[in-house]
PDB file of N, CA and C in Angstrom:
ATOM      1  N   UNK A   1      27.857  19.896 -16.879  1.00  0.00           N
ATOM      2  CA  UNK A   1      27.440  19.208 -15.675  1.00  0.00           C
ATOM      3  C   UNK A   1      25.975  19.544 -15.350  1.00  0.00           C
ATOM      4  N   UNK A   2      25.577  20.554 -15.286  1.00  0.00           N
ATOM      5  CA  UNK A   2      24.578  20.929 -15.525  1.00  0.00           C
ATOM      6  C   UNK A   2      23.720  20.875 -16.340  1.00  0.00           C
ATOM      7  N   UNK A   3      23.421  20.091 -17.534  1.00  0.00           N
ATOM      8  CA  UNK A   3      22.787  19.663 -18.323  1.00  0.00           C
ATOM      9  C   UNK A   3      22.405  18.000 -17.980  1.00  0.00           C
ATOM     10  N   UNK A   4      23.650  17.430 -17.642  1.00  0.00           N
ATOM     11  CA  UNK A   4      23.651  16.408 -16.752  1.00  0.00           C
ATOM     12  C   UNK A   4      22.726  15.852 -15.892  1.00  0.00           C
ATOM     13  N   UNK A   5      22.731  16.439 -14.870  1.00  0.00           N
ATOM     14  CA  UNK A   5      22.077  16.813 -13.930  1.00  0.00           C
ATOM     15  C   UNK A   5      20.818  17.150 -14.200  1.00  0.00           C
ATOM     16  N   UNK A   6      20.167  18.193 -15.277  1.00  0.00           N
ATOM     17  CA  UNK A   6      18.639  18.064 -15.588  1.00  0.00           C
ATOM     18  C   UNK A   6      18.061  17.012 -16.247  1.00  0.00           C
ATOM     19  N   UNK A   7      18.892  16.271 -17.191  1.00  0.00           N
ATOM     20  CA  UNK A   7      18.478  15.060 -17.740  1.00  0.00           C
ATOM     21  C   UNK A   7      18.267  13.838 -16.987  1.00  0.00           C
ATOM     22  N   UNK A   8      19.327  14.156 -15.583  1.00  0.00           N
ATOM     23  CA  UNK A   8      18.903  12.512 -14.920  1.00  0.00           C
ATOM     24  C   UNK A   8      17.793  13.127 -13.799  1.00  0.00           C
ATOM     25  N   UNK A   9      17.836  14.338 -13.191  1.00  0.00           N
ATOM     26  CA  UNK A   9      17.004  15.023 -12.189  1.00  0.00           C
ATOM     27  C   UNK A   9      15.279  14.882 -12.846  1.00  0.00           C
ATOM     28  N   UNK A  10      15.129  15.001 -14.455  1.00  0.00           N
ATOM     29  CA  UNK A  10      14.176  15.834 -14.897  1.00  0.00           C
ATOM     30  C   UNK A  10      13.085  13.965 -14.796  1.00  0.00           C
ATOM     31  N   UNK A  11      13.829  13.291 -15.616  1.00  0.00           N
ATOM     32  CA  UNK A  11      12.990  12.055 -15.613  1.00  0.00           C
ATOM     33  C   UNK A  11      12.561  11.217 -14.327  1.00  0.00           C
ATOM     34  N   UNK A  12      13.557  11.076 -13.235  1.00  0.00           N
ATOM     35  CA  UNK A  12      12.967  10.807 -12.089  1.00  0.00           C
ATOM     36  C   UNK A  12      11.849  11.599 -11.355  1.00  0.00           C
ATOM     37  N   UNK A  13      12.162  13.076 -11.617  1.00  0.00           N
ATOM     38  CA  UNK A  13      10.671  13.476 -10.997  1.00  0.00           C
ATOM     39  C   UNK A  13       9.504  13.392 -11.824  1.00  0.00           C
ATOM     40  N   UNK A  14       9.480  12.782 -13.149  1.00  0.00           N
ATOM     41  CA  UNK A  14       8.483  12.959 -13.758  1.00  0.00           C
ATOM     42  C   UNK A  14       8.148  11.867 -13.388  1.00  0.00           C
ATOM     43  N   UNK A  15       8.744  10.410 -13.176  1.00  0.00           N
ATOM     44  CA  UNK A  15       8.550   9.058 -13.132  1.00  0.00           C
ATOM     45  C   UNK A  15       7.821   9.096 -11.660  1.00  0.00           C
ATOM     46  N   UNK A  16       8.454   9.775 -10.320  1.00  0.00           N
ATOM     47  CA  UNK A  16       8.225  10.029  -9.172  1.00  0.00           C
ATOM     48  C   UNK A  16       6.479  10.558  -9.129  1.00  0.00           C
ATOM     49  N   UNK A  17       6.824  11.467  -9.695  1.00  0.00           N
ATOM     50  CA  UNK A  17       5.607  12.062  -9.603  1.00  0.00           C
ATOM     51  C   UNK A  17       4.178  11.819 -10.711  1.00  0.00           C
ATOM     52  N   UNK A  18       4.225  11.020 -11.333  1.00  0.00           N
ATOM     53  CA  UNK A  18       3.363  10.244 -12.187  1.00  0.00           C
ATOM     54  C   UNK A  18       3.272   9.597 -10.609  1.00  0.00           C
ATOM     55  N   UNK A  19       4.007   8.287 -10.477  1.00  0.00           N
ATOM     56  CA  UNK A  19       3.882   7.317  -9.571  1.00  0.00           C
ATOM     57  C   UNK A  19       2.848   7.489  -8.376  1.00  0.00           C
ATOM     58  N   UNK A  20       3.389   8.841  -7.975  1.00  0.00           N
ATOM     59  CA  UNK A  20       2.545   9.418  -6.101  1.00  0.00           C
ATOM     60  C   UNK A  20       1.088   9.753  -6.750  1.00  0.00           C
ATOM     61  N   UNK A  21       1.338  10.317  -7.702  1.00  0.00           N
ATOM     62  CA  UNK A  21      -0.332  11.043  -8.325  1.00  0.00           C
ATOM     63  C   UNK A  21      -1.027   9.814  -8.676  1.00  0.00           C
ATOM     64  N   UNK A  22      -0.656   8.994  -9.428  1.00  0.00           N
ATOM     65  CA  UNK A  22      -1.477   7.409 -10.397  1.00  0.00           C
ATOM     66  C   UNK A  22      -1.678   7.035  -8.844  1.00  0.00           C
ATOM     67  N   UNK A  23      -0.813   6.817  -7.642  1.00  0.00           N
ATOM     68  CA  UNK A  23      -0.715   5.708  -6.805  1.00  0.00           C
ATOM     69  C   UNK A  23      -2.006   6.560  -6.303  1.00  0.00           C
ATOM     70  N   UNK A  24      -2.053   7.818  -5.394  1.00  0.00           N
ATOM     71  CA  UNK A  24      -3.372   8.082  -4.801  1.00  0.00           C
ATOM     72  C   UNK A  24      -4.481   8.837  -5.687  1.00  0.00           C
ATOM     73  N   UNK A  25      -4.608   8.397  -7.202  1.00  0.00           N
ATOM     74  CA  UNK A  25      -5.611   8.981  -7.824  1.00  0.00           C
ATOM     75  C   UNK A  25      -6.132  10.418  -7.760  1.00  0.00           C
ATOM     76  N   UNK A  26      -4.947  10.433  -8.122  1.00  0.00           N
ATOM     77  CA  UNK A  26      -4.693  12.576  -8.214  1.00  0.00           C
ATOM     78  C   UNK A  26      -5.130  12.372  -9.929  1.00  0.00           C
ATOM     79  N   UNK A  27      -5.904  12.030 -10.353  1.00  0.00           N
ATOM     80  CA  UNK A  27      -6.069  12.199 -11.529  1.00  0.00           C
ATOM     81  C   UNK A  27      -6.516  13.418 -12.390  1.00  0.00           C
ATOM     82  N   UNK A  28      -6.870  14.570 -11.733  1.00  0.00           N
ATOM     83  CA  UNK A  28      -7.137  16.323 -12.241  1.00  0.00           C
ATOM     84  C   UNK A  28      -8.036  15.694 -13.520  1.00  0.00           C
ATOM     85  N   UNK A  29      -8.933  14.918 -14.267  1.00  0.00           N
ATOM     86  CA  UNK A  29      -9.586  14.371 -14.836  1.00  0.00           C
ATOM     87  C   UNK A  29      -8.791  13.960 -16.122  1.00  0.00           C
ATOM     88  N   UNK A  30      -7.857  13.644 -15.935  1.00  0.00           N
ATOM     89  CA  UNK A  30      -6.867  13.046 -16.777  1.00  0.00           C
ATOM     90  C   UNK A  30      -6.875  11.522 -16.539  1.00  0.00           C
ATOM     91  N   UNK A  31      -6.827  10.312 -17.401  1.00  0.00           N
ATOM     92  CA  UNK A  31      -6.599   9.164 -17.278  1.00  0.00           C
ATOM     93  C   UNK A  31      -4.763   8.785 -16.865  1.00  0.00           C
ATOM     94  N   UNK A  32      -4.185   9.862 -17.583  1.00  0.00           N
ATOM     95  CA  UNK A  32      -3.191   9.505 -17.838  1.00  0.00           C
ATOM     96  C   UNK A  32      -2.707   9.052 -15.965  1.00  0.00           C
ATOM     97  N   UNK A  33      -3.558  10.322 -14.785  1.00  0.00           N
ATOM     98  CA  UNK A  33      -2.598  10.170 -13.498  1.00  0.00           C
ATOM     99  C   UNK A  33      -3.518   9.201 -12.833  1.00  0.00           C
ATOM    100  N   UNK A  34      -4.611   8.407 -13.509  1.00  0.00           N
ATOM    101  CA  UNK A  34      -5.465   7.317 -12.623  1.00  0.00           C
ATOM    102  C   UNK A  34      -5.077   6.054 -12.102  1.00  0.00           C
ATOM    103  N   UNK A  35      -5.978   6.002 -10.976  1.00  0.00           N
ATOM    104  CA  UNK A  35      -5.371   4.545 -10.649  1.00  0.00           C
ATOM    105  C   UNK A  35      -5.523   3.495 -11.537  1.00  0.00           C
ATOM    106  N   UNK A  36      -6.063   3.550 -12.387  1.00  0.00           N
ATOM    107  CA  UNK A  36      -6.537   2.502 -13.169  1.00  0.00           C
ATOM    108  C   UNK A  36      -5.203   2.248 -14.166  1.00  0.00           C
ATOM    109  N   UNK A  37      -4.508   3.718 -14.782  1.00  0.00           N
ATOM    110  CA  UNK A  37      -3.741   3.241 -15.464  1.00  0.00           C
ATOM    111  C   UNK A  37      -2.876   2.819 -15.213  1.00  0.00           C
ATOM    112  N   UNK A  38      -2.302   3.813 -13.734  1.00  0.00           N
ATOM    113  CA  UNK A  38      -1.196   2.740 -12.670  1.00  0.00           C
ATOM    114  C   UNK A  38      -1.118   1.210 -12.494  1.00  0.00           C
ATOM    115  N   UNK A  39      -2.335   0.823 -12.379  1.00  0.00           N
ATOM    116  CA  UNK A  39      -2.582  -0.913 -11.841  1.00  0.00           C
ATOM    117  C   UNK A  39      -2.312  -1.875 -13.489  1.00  0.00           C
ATOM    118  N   UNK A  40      -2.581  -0.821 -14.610  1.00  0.00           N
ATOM    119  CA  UNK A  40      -2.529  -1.454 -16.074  1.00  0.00           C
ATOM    120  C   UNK A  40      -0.800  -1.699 -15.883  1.00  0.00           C
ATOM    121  N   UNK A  41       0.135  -0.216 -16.272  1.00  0.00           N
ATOM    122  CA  UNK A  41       1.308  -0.557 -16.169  1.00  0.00           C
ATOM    123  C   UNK A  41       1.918  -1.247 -15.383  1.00  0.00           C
ATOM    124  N   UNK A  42       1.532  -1.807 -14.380  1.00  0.00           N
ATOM    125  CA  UNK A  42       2.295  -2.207 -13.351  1.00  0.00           C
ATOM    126  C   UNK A  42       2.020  -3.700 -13.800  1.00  0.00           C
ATOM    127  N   UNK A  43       0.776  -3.894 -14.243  1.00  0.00           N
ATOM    128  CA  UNK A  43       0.489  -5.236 -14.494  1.00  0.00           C
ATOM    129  C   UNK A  43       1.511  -6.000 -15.823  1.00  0.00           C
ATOM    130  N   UNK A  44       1.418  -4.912 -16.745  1.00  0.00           N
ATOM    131  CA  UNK A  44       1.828  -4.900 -18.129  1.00  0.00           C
ATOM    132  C   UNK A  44       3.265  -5.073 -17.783  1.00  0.00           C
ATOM    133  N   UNK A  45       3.880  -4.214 -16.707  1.00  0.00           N
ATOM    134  CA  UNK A  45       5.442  -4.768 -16.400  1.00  0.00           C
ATOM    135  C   UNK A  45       5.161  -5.985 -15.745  1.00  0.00           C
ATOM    136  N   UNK A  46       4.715  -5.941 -14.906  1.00  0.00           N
ATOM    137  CA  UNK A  46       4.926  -7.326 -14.174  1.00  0.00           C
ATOM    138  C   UNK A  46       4.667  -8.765 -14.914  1.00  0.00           C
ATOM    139  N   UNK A  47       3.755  -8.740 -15.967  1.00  0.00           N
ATOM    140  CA  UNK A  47       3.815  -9.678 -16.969  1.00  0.00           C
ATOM    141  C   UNK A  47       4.981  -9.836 -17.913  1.00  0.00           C
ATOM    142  N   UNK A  48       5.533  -8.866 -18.516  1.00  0.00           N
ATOM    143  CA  UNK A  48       6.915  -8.558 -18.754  1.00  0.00           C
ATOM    144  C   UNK A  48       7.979  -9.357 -18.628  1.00  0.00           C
ATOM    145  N   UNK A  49       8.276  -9.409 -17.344  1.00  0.00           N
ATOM    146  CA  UNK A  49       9.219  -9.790 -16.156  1.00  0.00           C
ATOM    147  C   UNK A  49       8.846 -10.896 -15.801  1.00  0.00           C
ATOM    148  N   UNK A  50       7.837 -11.133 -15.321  1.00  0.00           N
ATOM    149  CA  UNK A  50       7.443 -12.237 -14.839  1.00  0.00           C
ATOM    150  C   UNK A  50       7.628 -12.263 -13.604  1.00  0.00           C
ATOM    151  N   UNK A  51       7.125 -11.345 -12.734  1.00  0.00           N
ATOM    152  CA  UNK A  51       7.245 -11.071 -11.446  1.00  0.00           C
ATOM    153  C   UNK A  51       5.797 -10.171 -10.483  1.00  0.00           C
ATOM    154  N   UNK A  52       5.505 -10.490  -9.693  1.00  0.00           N
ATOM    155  CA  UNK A  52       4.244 -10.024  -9.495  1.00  0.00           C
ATOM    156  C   UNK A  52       4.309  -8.152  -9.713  1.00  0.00           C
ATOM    157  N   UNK A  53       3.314  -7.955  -9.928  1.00  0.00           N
ATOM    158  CA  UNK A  53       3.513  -6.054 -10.089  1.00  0.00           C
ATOM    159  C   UNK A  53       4.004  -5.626  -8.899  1.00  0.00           C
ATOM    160  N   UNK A  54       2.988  -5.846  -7.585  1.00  0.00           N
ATOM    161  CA  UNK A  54       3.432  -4.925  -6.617  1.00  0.00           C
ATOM    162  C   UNK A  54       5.099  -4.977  -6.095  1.00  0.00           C
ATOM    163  N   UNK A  55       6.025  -6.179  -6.827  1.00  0.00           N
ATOM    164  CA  UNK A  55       7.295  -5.893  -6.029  1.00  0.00           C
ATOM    165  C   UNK A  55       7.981  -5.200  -6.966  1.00  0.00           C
ATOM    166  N   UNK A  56       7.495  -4.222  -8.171  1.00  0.00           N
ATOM    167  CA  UNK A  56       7.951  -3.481  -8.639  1.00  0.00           C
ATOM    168  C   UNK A  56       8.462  -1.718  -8.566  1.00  0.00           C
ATOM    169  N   UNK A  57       7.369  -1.201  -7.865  1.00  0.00           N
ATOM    170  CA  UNK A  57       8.060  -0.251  -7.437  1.00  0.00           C
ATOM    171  C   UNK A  57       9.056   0.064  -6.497  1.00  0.00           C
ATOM    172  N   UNK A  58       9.338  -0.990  -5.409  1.00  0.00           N
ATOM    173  CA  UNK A  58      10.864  -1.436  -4.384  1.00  0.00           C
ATOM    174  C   UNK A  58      11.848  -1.184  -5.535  1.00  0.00           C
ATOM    175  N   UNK A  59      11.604  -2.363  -6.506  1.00  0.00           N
ATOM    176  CA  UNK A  59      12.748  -2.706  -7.107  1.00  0.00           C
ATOM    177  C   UNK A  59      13.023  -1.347  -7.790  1.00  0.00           C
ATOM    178  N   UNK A  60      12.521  -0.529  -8.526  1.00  0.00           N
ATOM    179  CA  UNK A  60      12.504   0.758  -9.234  1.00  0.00           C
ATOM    180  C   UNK A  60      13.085   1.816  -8.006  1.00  0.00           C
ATOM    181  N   UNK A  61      12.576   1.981  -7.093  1.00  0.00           N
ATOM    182  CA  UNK A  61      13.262   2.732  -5.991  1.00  0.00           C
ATOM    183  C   UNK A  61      14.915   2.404  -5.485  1.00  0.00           C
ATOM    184  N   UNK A  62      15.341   1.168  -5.671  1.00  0.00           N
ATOM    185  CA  UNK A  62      16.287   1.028  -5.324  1.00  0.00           C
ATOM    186  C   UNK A  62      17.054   1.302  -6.334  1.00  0.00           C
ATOM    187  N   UNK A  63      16.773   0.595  -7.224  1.00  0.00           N
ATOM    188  CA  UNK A  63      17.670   0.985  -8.358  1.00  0.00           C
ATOM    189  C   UNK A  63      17.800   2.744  -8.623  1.00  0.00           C
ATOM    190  N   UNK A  64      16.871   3.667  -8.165  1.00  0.00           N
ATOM    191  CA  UNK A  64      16.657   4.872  -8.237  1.00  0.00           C
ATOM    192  C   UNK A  64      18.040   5.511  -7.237  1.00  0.00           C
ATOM    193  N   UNK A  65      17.705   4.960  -5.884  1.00  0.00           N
ATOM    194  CA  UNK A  65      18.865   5.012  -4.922  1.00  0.00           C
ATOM    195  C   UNK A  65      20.199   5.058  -5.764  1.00  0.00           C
ATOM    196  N   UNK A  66      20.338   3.453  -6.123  1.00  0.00           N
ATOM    197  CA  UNK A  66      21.809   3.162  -6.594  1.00  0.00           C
ATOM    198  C   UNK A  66      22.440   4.451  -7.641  1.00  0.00           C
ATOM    199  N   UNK A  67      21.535   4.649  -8.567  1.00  0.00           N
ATOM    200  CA  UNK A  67      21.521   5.949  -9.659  1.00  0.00           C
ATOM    201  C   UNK A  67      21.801   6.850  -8.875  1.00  0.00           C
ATOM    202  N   UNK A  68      21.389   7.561  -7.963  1.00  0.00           N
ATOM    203  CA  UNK A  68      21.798   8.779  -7.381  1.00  0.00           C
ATOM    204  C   UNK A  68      22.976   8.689  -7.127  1.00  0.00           C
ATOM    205  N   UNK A  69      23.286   7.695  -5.888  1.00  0.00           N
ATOM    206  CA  UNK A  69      24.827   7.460  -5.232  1.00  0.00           C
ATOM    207  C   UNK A  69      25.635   7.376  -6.598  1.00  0.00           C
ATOM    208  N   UNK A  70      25.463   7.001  -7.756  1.00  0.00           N
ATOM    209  CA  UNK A  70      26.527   6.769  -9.021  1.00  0.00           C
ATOM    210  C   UNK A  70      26.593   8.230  -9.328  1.00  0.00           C
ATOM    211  N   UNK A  71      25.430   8.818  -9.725  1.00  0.00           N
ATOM    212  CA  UNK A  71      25.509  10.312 -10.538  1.00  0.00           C
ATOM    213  C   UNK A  71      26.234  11.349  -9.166  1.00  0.00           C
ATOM    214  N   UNK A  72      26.099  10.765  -7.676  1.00  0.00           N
ATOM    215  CA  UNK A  72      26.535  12.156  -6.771  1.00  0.00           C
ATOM    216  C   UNK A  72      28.384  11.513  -6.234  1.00  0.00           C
ATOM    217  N   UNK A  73      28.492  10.414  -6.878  1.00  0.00           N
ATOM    218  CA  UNK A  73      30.048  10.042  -7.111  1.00  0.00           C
ATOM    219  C   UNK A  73      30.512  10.872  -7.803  1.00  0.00           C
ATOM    220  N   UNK A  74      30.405  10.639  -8.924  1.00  0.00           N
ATOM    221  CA  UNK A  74      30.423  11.364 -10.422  1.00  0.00           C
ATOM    222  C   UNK A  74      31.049  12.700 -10.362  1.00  0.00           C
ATOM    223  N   UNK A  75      29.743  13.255  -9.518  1.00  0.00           N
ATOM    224  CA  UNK A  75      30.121  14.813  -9.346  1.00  0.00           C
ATOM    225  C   UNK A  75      31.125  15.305  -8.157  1.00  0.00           C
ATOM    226  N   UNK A  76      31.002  14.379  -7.124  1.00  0.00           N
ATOM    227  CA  UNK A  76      32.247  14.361  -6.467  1.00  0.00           C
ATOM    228  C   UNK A  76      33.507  14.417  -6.552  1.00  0.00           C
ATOM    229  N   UNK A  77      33.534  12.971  -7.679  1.00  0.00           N
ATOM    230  CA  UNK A  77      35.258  12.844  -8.502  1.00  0.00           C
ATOM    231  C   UNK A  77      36.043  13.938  -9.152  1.00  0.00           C
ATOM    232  N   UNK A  78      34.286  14.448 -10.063  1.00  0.00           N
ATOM    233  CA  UNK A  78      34.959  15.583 -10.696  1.00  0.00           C
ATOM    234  C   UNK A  78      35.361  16.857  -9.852  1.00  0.00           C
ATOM    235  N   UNK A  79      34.987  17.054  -8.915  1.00  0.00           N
ATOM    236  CA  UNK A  79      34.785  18.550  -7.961  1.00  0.00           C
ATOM    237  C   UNK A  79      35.715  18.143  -7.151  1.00  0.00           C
ATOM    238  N   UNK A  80      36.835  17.011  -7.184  1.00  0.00           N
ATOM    239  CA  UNK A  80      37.453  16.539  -5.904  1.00  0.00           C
ATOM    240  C   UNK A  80      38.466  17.799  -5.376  1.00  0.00           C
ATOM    241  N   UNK A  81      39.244  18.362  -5.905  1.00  0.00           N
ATOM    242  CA  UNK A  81      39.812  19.210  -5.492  1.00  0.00           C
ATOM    243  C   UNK A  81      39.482  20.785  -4.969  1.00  0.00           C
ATOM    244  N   UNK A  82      37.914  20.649  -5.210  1.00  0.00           N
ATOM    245  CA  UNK A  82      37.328  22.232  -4.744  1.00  0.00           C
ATOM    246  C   UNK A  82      36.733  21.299  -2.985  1.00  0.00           C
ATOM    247  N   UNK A  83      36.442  20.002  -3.174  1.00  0.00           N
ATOM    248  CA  UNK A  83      36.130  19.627  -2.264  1.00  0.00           C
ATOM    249  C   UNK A  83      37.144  19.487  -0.810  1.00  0.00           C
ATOM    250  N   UNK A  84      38.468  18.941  -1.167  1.00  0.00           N
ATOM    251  CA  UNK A  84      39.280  19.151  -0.471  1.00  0.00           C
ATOM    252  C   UNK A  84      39.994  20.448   0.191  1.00  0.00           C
ATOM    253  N   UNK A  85      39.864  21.175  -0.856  1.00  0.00           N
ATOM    254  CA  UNK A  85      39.751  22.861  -0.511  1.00  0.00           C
ATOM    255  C   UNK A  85      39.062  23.395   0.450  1.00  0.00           C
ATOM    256  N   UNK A  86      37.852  22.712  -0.076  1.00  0.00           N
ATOM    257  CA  UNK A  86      36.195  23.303   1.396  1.00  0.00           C
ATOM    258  C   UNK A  86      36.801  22.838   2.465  1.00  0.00           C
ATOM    259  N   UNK A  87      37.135  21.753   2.475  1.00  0.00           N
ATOM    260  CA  UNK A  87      37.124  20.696   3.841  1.00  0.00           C
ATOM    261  C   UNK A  87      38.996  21.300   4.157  1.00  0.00           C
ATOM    262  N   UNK A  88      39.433  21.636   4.051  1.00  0.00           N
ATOM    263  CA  UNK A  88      40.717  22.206   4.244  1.00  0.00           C
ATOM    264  C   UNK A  88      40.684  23.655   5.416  1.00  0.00           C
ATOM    265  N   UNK A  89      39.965  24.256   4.445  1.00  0.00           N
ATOM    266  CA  UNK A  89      39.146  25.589   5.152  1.00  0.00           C
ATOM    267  C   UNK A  89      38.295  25.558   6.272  1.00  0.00           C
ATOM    268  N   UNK A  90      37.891  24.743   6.254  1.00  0.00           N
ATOM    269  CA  UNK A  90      36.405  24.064   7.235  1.00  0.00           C
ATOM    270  C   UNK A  90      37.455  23.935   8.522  1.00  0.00           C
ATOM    271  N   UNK A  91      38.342  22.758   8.210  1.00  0.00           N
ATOM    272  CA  UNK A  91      39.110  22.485   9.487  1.00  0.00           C
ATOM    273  C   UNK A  91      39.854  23.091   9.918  1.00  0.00           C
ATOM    274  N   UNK A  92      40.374  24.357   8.937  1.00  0.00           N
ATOM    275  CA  UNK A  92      41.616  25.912   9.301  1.00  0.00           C
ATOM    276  C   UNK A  92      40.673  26.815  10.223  1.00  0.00           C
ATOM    277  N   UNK A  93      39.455  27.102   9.479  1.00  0.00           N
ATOM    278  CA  UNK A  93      38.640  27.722  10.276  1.00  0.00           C
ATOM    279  C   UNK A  93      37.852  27.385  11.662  1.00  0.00           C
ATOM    280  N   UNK A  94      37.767  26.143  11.828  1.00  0.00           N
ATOM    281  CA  UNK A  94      37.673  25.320  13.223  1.00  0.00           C
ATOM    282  C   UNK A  94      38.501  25.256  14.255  1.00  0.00           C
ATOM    283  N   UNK A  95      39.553  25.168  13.704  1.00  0.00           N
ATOM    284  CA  UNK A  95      40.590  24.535  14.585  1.00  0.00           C
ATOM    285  C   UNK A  95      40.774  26.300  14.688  1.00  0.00           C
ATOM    286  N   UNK A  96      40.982  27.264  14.401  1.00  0.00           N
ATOM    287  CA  UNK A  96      40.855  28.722  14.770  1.00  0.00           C
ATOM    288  C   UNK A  96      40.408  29.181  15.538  1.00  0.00           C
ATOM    289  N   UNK A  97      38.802  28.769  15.647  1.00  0.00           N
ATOM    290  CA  UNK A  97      37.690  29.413  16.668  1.00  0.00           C
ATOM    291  C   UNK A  97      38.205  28.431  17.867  1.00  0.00           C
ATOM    292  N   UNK A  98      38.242  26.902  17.915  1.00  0.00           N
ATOM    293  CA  UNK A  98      38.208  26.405  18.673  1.00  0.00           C
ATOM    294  C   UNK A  98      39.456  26.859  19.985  1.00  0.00           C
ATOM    295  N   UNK A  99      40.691  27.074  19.205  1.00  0.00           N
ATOM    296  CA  UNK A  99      41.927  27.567  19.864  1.00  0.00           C
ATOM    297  C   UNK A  99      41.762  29.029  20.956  1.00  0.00           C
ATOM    298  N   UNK A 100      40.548  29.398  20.319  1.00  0.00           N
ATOM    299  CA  UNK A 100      39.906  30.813  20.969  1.00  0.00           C
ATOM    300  C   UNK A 100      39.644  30.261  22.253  1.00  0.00           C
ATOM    301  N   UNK A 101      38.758  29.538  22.232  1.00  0.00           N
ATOM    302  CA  UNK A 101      38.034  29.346  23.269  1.00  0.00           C
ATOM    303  C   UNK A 101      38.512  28.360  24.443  1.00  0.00           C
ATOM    304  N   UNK A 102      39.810  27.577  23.743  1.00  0.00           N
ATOM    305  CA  UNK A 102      40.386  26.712  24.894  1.00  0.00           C
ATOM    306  C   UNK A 102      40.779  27.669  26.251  1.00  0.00           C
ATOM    307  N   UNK A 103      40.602  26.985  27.177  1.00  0.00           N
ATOM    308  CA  UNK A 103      41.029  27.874  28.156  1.00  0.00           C
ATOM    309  C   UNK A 103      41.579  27.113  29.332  1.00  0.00           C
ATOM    310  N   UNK A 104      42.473  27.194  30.165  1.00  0.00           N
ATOM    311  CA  UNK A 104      43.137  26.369  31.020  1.00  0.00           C
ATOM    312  C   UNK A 104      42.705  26.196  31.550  1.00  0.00           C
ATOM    313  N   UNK A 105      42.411  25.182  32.763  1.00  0.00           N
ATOM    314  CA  UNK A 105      42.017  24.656  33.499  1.00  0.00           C
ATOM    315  C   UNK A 105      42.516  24.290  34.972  1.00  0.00           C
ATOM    316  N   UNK A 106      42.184  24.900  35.905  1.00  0.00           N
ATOM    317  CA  UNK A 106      42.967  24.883  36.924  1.00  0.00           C
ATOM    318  C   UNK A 106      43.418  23.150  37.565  1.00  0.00           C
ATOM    319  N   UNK A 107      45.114  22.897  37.958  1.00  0.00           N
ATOM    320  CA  UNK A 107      44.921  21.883  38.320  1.00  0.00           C
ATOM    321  C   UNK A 107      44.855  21.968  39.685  1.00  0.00           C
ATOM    322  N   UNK A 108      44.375  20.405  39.392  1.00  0.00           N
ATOM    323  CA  UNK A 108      43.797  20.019  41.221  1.00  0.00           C
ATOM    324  C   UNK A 108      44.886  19.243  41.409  1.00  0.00           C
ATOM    325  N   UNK A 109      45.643  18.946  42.569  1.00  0.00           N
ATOM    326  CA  UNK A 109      46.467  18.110  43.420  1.00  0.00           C
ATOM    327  C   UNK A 109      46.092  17.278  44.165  1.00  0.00           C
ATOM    328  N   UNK A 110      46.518  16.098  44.110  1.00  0.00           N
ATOM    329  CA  UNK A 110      45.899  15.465  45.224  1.00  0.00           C
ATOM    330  C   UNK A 110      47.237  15.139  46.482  1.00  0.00           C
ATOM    331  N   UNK A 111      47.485  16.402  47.412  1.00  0.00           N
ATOM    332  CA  UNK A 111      47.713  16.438  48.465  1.00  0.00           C
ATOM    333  C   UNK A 111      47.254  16.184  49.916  1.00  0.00           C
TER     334      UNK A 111
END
């Protein structure tokens, strides 16, 4: 699971972080993080596709979204029973403290 997890973790931050650096010309005198080469790829996809460049990084973000919610299913399904465990405990241990602290309440009459 853990190998998992660095393979889909490792390429989004590299993709992420190319992106933020190319986008505000963090280039450390490298071409590779310039704006220039940013505006090339983006063009080079967007010719591709056939879709203007700039509605490409939305579309890449969302689809980024959707990927997470799939890979943090994933790990959910598999962990389901340590999860129900937590949340078992969570509410034994709540409903514990809370029982502490109930305290009666004097009634009022309406005489």
């Amino acid at each position: 699971m853990r190998s998992f997890l660095i393979f889909w973790a490792g390429p989004l931050g590299f993709l992420w972080g190319w992106y933020f650096l190319s986008l505000y010309d963090l280039s450390m005198g490298m071409f590779f993080f310039s704006r220039e080469m940013h505006d090339q790829v983006f063009t080079i996809y967007g010719n591709m596709l056939g879709i203007p460049p700039e509605t490409i990084p939305p579309l890449v973000a969302r689809a980024c979204i959707v990927d997470t919610g799939l890979v943090l299913c994933l790990i959910a399904f598999r962990r389901r029973r340590q999860i129900i465990a937590w949340v078992q405990a969570w509410r034994a241990a709540r409903a514990a403290t809370t029982a502490n602290y109930v305290e009666e309440l004097p009634s009022t009459s309406a005489s």
